[in-house]
PDB file of N, CA and C in Angstrom:
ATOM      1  N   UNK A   1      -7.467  -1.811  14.566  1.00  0.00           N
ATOM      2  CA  UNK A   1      -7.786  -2.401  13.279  1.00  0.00           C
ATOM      3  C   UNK A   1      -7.914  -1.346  12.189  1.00  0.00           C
ATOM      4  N   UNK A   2      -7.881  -0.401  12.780  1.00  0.00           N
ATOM      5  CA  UNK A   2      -7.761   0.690  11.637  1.00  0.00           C
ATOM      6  C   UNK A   2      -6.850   1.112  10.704  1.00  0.00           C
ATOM      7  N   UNK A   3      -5.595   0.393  11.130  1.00  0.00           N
ATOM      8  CA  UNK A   3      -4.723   0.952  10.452  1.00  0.00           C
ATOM      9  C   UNK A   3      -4.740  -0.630   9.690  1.00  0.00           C
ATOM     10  N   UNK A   4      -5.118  -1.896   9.710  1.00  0.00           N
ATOM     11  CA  UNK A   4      -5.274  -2.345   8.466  1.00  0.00           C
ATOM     12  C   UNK A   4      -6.183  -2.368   7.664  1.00  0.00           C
ATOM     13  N   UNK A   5      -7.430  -1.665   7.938  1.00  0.00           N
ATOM     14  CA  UNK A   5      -8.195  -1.011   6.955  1.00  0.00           C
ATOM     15  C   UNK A   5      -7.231  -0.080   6.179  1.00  0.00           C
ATOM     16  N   UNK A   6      -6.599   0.584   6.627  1.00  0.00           N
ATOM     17  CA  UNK A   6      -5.798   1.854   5.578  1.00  0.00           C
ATOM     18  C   UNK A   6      -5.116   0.778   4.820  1.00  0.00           C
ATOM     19  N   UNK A   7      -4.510  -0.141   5.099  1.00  0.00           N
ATOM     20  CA  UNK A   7      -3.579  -0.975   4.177  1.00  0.00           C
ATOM     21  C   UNK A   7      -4.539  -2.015   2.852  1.00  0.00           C
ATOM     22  N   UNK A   8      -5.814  -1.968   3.479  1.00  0.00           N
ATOM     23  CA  UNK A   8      -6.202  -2.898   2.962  1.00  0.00           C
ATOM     24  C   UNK A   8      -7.106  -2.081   1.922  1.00  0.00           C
ATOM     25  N   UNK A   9      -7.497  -0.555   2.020  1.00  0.00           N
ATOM     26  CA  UNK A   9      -8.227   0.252   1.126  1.00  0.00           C
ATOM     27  C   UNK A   9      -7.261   0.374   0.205  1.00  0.00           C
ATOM     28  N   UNK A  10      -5.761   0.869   0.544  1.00  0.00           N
ATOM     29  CA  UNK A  10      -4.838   1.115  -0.472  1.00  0.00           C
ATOM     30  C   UNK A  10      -4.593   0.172  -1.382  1.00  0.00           C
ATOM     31  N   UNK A  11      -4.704  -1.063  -0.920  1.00  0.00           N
ATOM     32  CA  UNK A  11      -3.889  -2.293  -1.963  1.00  0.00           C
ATOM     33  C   UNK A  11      -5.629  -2.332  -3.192  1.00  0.00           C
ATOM     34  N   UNK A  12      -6.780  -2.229  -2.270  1.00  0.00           N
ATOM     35  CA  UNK A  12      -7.790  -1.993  -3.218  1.00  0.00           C
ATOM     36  C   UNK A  12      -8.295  -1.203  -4.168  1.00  0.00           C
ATOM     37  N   UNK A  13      -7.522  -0.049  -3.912  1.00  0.00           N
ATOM     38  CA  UNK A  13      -7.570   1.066  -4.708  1.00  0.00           C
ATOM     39  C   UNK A  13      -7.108   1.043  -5.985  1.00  0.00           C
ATOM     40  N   UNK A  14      -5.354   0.278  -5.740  1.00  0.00           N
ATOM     41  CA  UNK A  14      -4.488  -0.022  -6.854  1.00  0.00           C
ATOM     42  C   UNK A  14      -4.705  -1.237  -7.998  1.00  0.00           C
ATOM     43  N   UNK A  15      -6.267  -1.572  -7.631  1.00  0.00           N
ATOM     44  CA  UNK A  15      -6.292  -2.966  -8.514  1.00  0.00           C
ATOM     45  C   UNK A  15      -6.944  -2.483  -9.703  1.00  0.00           C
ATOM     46  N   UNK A  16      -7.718  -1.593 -10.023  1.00  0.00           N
ATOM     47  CA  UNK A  16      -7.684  -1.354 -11.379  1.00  0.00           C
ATOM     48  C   UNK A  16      -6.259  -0.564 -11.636  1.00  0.00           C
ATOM     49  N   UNK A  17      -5.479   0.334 -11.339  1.00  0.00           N
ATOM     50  CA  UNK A  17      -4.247   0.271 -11.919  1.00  0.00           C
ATOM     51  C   UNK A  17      -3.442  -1.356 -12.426  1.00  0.00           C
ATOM     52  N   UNK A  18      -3.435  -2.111 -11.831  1.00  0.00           N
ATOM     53  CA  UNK A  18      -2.809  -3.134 -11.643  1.00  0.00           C
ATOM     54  C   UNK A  18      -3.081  -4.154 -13.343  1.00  0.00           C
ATOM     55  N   UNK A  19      -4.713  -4.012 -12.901  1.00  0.00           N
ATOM     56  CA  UNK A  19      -5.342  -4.521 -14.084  1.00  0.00           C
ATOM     57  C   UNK A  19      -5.259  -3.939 -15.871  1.00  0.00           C
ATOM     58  N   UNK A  20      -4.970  -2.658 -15.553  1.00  0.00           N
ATOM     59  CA  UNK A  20      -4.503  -1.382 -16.595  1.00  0.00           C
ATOM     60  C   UNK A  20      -3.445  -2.086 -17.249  1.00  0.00           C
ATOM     61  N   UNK A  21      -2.454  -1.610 -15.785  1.00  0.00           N
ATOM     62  CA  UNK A  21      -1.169  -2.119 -16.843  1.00  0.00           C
ATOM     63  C   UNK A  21      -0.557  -3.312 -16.975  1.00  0.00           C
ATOM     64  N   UNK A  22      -1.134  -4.627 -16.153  1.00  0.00           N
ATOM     65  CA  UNK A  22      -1.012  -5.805 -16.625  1.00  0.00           C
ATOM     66  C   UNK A  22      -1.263  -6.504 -17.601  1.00  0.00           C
ATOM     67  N   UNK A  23      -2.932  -6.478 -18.079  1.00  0.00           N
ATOM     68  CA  UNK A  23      -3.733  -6.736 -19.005  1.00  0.00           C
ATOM     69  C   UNK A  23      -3.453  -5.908 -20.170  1.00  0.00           C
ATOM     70  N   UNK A  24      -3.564  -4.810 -19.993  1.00  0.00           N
ATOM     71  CA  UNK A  24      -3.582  -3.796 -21.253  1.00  0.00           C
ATOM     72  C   UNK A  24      -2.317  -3.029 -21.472  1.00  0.00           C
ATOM     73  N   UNK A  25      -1.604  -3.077 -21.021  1.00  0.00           N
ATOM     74  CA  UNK A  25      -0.340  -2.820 -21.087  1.00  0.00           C
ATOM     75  C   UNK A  25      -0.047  -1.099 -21.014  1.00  0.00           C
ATOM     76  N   UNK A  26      -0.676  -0.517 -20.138  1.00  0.00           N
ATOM     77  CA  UNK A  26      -1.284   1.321 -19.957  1.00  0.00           C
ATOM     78  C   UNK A  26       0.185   1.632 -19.016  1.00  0.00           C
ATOM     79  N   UNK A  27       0.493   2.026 -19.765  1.00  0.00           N
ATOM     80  CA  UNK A  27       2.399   2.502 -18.881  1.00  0.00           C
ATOM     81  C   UNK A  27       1.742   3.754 -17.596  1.00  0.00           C
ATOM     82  N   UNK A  28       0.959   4.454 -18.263  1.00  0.00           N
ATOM     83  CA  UNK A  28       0.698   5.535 -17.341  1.00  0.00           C
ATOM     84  C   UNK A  28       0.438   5.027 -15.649  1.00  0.00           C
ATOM     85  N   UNK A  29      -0.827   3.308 -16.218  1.00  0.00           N
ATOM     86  CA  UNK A  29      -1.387   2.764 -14.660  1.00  0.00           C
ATOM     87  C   UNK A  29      -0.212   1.761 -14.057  1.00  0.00           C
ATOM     88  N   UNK A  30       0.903   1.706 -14.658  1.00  0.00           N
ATOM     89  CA  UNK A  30       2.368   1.109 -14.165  1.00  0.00           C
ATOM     90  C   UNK A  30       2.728   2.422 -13.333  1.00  0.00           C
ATOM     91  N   UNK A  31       2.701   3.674 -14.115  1.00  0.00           N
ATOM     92  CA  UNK A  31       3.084   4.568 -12.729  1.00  0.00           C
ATOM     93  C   UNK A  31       2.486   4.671 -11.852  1.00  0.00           C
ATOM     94  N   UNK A  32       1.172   4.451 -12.051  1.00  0.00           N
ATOM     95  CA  UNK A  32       0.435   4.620 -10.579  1.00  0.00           C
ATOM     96  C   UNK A  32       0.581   3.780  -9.712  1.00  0.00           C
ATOM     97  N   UNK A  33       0.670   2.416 -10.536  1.00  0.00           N
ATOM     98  CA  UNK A  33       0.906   1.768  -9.714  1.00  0.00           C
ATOM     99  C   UNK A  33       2.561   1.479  -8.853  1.00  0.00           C
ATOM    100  N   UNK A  34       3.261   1.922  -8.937  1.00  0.00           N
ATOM    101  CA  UNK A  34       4.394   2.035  -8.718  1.00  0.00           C
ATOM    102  C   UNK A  34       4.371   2.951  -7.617  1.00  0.00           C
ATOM    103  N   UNK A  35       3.807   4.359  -7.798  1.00  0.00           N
ATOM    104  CA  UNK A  35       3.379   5.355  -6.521  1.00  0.00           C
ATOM    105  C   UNK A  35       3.000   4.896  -5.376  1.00  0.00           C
ATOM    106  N   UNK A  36       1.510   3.787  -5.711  1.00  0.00           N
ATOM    107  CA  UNK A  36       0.760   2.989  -5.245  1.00  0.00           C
ATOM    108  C   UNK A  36       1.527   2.423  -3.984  1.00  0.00           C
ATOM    109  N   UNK A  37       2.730   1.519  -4.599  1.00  0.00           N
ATOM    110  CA  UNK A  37       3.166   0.177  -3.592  1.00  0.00           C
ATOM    111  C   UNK A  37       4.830   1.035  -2.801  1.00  0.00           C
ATOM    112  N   UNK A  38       4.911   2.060  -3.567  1.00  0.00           N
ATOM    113  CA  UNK A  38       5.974   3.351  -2.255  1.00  0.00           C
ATOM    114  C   UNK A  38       4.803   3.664  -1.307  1.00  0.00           C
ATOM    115  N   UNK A  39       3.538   4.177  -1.559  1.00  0.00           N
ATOM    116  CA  UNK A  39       2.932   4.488  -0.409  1.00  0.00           C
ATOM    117  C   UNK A  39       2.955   3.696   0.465  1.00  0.00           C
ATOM    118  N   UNK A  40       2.519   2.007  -0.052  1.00  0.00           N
ATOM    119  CA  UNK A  40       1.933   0.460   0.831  1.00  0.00           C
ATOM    120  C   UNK A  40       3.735   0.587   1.382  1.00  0.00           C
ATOM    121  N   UNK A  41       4.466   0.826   0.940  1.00  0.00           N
ATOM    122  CA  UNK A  41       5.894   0.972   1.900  1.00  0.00           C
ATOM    123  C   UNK A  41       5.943   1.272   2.872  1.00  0.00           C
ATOM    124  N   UNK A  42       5.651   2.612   2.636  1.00  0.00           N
ATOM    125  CA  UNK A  42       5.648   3.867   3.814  1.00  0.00           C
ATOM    126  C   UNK A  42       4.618   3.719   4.620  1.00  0.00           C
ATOM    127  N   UNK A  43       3.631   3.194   4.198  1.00  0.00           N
ATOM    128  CA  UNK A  43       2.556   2.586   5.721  1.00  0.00           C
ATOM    129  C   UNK A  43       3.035   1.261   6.580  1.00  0.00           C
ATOM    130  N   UNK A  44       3.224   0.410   5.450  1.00  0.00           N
ATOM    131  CA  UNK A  44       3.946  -0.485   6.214  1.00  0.00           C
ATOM    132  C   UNK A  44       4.802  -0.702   6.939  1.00  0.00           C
ATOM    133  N   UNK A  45       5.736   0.261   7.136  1.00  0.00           N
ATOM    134  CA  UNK A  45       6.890   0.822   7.687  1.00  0.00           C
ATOM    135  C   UNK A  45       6.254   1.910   8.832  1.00  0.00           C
ATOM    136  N   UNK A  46       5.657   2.510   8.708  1.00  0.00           N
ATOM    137  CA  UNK A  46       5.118   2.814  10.215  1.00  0.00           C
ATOM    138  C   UNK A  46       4.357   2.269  11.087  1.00  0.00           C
ATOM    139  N   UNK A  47       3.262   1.309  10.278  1.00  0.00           N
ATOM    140  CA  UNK A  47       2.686   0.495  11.366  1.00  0.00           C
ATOM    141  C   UNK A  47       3.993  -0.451  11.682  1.00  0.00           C
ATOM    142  N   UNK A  48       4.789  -0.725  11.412  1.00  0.00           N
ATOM    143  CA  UNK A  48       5.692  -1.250  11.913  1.00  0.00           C
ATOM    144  C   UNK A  48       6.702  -0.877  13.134  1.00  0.00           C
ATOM    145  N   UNK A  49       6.899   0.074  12.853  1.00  0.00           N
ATOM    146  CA  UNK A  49       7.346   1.448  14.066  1.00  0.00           C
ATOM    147  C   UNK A  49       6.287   1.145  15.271  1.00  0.00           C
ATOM    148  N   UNK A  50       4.928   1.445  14.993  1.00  0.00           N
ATOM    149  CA  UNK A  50       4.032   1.543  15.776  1.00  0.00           C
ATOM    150  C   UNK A  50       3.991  -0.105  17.043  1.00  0.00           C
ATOM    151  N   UNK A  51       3.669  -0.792  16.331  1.00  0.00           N
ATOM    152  CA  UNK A  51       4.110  -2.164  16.651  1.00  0.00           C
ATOM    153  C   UNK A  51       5.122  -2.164  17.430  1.00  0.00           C
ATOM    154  N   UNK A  52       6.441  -2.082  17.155  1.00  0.00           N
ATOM    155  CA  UNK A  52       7.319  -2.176  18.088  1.00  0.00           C
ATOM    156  C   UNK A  52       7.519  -1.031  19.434  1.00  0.00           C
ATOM    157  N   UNK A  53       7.054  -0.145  19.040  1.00  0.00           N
ATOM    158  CA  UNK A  53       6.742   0.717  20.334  1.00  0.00           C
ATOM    159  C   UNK A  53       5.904   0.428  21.138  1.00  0.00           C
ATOM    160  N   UNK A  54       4.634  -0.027  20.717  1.00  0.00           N
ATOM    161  CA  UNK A  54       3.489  -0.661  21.651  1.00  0.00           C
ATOM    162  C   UNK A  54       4.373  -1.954  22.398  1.00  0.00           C
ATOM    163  N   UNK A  55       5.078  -2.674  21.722  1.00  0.00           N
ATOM    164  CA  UNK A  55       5.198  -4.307  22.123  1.00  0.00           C
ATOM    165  C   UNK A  55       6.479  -3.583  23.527  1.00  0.00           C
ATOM    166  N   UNK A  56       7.614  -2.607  23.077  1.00  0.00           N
ATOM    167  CA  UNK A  56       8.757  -2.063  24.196  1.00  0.00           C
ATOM    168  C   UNK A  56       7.983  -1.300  25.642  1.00  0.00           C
ATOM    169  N   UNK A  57       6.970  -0.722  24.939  1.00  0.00           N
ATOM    170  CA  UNK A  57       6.478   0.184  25.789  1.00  0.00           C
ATOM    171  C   UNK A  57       5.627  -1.122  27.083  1.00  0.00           C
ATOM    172  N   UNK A  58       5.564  -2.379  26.652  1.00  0.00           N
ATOM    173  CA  UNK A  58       5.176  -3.014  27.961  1.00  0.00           C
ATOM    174  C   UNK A  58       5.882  -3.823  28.737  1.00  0.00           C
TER     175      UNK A  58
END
């Protein structure tokens, strides 16, 4: 369960970015947030890896 804590701190992290540049229109918290959801990629994409190795490996 730890590794959807990591997914689930990250997507929480990005919500005042989110709120930045939705609401207020802050281009800077559009980049962050943009950084933000390549990271939520790249995790998602290995717990995904992970997953299918656990599920082959039995």
């Amino acid at each position: 369960m730890s590794r959807f804590s990591e997914v689930k701190n990250l997507v929480m992290s990005l919500e005042g970015d989110f709120e930045k540049f939705y609401d207020k229109g802050n281009q800077a918290a559009g980049t962050r947030v943009r950084k933000g959801m390549q990271d939520l990629k790249n995790l998602a994409q290995e717990i995904r890896t992970e997953v299918q190795d656990k599920k082959n490996a039995e």
